[in-house]
C-alpha atoms as a PDB file:
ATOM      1  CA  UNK A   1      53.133 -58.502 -18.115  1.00  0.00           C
ATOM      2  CA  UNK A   2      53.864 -54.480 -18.527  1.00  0.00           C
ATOM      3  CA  UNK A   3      51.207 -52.219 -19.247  1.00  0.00           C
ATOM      4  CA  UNK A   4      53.324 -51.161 -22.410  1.00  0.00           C
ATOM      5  CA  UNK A   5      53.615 -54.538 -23.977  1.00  0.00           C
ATOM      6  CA  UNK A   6      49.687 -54.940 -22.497  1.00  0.00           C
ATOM      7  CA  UNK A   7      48.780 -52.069 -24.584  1.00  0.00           C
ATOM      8  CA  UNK A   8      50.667 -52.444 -28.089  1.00  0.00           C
ATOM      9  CA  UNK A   9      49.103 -55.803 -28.388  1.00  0.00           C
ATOM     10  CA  UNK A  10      45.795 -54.127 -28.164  1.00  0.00           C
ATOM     11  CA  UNK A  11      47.119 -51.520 -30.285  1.00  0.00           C
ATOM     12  CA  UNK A  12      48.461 -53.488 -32.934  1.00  0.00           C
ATOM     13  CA  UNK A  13      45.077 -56.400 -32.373  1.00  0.00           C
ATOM     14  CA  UNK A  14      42.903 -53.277 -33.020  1.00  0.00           C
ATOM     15  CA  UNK A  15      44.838 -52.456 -36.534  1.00  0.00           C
ATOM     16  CA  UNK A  16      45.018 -55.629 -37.821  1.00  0.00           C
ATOM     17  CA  UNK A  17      41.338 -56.169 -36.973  1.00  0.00           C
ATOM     18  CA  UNK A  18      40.362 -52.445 -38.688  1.00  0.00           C
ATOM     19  CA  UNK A  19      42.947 -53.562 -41.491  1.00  0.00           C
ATOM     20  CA  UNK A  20      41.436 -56.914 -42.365  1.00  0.00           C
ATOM     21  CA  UNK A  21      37.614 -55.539 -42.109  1.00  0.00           C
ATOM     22  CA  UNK A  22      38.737 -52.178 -44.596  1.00  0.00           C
ATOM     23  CA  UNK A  23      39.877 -55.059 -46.970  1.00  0.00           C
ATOM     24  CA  UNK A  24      37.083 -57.105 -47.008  1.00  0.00           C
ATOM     25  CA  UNK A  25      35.055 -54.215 -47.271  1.00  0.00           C
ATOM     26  CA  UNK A  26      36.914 -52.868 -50.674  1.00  0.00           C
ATOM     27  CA  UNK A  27      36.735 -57.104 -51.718  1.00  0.00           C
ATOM     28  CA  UNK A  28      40.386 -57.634 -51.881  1.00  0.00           C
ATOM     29  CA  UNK A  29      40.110 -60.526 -49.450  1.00  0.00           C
ATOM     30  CA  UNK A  30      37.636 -63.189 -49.136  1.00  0.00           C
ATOM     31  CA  UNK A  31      36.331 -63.827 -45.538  1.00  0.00           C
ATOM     32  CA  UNK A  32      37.679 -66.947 -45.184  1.00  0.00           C
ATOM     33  CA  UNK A  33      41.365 -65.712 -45.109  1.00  0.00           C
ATOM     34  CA  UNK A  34      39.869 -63.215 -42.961  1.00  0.00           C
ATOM     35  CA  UNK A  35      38.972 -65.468 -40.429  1.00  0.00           C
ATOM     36  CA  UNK A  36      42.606 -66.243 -39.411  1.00  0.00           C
ATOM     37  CA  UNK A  37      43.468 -62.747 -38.746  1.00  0.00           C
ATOM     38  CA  UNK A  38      40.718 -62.386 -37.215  1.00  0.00           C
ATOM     39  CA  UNK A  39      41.221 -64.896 -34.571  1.00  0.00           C
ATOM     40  CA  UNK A  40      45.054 -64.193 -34.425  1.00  0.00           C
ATOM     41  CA  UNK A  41      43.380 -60.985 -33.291  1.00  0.00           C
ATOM     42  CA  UNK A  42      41.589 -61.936 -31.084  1.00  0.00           C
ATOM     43  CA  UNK A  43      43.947 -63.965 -29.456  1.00  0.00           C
ATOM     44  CA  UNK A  44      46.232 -60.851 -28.875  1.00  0.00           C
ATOM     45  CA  UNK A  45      43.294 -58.776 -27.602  1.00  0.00           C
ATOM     46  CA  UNK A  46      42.365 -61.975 -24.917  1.00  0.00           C
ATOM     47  CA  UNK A  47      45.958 -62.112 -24.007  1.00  0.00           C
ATOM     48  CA  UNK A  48      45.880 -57.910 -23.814  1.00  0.00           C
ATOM     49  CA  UNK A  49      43.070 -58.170 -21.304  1.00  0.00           C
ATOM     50  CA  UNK A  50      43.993 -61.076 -19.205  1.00  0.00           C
ATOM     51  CA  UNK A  51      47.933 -60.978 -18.682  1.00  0.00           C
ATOM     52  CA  UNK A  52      47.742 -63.857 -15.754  1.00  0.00           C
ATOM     53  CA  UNK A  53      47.133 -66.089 -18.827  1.00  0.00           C
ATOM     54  CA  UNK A  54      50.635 -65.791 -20.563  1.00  0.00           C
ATOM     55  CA  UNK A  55      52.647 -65.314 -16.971  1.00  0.00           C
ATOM     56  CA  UNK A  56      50.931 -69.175 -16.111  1.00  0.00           C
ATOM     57  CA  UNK A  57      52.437 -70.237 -19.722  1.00  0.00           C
ATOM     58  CA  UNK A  58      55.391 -68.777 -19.216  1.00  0.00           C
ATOM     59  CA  UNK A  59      55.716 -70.533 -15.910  1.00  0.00           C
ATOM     60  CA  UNK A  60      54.111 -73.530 -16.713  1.00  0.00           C
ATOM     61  CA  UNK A  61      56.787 -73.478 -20.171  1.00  0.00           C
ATOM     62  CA  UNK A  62      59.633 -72.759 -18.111  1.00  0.00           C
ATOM     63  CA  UNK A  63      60.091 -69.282 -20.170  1.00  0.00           C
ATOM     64  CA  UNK A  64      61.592 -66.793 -18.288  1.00  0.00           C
ATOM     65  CA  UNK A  65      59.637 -63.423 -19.394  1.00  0.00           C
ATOM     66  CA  UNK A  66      56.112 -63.672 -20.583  1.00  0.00           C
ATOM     67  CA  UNK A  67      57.185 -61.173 -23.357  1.00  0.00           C
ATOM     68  CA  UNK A  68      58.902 -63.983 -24.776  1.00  0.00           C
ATOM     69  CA  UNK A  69      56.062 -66.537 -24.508  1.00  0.00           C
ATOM     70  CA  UNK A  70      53.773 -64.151 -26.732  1.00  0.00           C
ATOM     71  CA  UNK A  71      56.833 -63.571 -29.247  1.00  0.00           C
ATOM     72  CA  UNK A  72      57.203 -67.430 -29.624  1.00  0.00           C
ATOM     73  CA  UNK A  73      53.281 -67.638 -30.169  1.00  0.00           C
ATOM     74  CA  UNK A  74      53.494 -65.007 -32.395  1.00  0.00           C
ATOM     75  CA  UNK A  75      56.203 -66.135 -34.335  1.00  0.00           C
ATOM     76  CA  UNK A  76      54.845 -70.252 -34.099  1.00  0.00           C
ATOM     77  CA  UNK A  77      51.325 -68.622 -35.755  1.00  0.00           C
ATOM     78  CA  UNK A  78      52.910 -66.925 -38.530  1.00  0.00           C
ATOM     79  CA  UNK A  79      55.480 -69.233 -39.386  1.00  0.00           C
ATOM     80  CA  UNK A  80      51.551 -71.801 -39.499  1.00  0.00           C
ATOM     81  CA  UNK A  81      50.096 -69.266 -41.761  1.00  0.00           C
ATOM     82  CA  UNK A  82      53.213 -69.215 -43.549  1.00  0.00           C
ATOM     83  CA  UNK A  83      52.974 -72.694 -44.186  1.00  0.00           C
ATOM     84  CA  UNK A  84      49.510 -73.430 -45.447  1.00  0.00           C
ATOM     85  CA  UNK A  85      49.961 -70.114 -47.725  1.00  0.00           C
ATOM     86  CA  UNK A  86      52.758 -71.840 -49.395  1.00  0.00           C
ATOM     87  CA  UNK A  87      50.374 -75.012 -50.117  1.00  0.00           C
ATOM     88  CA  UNK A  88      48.113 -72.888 -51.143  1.00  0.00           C
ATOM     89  CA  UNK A  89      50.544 -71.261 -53.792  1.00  0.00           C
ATOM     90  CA  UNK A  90      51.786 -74.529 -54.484  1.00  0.00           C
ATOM     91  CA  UNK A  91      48.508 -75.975 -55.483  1.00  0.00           C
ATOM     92  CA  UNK A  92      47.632 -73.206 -57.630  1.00  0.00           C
ATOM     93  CA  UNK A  93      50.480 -73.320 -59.891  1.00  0.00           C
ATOM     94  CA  UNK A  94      50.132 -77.006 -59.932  1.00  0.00           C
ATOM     95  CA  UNK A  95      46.405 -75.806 -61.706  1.00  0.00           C
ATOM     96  CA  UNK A  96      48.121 -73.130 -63.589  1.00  0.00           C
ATOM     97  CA  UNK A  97      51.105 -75.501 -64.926  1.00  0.00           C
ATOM     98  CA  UNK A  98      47.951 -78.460 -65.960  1.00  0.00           C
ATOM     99  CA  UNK A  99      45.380 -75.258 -67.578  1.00  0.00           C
ATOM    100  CA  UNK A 100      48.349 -74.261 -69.485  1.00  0.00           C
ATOM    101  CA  UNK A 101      48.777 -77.646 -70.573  1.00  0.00           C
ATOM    102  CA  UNK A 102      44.826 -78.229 -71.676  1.00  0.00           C
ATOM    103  CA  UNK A 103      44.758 -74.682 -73.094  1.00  0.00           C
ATOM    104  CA  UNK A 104      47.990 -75.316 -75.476  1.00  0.00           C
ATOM    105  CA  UNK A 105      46.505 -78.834 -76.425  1.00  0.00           C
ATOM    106  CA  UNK A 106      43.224 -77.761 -77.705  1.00  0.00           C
ATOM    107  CA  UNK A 107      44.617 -74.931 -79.273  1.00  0.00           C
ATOM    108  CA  UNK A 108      46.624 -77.438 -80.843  1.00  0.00           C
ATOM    109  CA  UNK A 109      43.865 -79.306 -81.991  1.00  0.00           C
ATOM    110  CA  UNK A 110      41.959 -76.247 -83.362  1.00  0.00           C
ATOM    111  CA  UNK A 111      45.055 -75.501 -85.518  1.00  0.00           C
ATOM    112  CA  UNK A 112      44.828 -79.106 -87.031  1.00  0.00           C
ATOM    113  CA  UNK A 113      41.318 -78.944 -87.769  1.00  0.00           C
ATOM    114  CA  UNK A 114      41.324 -75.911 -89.774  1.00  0.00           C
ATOM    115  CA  UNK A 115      43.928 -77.330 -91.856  1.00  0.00           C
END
């Protein structure tokens, strides 16, 4: 793997990992969201440090450039995150759609009994 590509991933692990801890910090994200960046991280800063690790995947794959195995990791652990965000979303307006629901029938219920 080139230096270059070597050192934006421990450019870019180093940001996200100074990003995530500033934002914790001001309480705009819990630590348990946290923890995936965190480890998506330090994934990038392992595979920084020890480039014989993606050129055996890339053989072992059958990839041709190890640049492309870590873009394909990359883009398989976003498109995860991705994923279990939008379940996440979906369960919460699932909550929002039945608290609407309870909310309308009680006021419902109020209105009746003061009449």
């Amino acid at each position: 793997m080139e230096l270059e590509l070597r050192l934006i991933l421990l450019f870019g692990a180093v940001l996200t990992m100074a990003y995530f801890i500033r934002q914790i910090q001001k309480k705009r994200m819990q630590i348990d969201y946290a923890i995936y960046w965190a480890l998506f991280s330090g994934a990038l800063v392992v595979l920084a440090a020890f480039p014989g690790i993606v050129t055996f995947g890339a053989r072992l794959l059958h990839i041709q450039s190890p640049a492309n195995l870590i873009y394909l990791c990359l883009i398989f652990a976003l498109i995860i995150k991705l994923f279990t965000t939008t379940v996440k979303v979906s369960k919460l307006n699932q909550q929002v759609t039945e608290l609407t629901q309870h909310i309308a029938l009680y006021e419902r219920e109020q209105k009746e009994a003061q009449e």
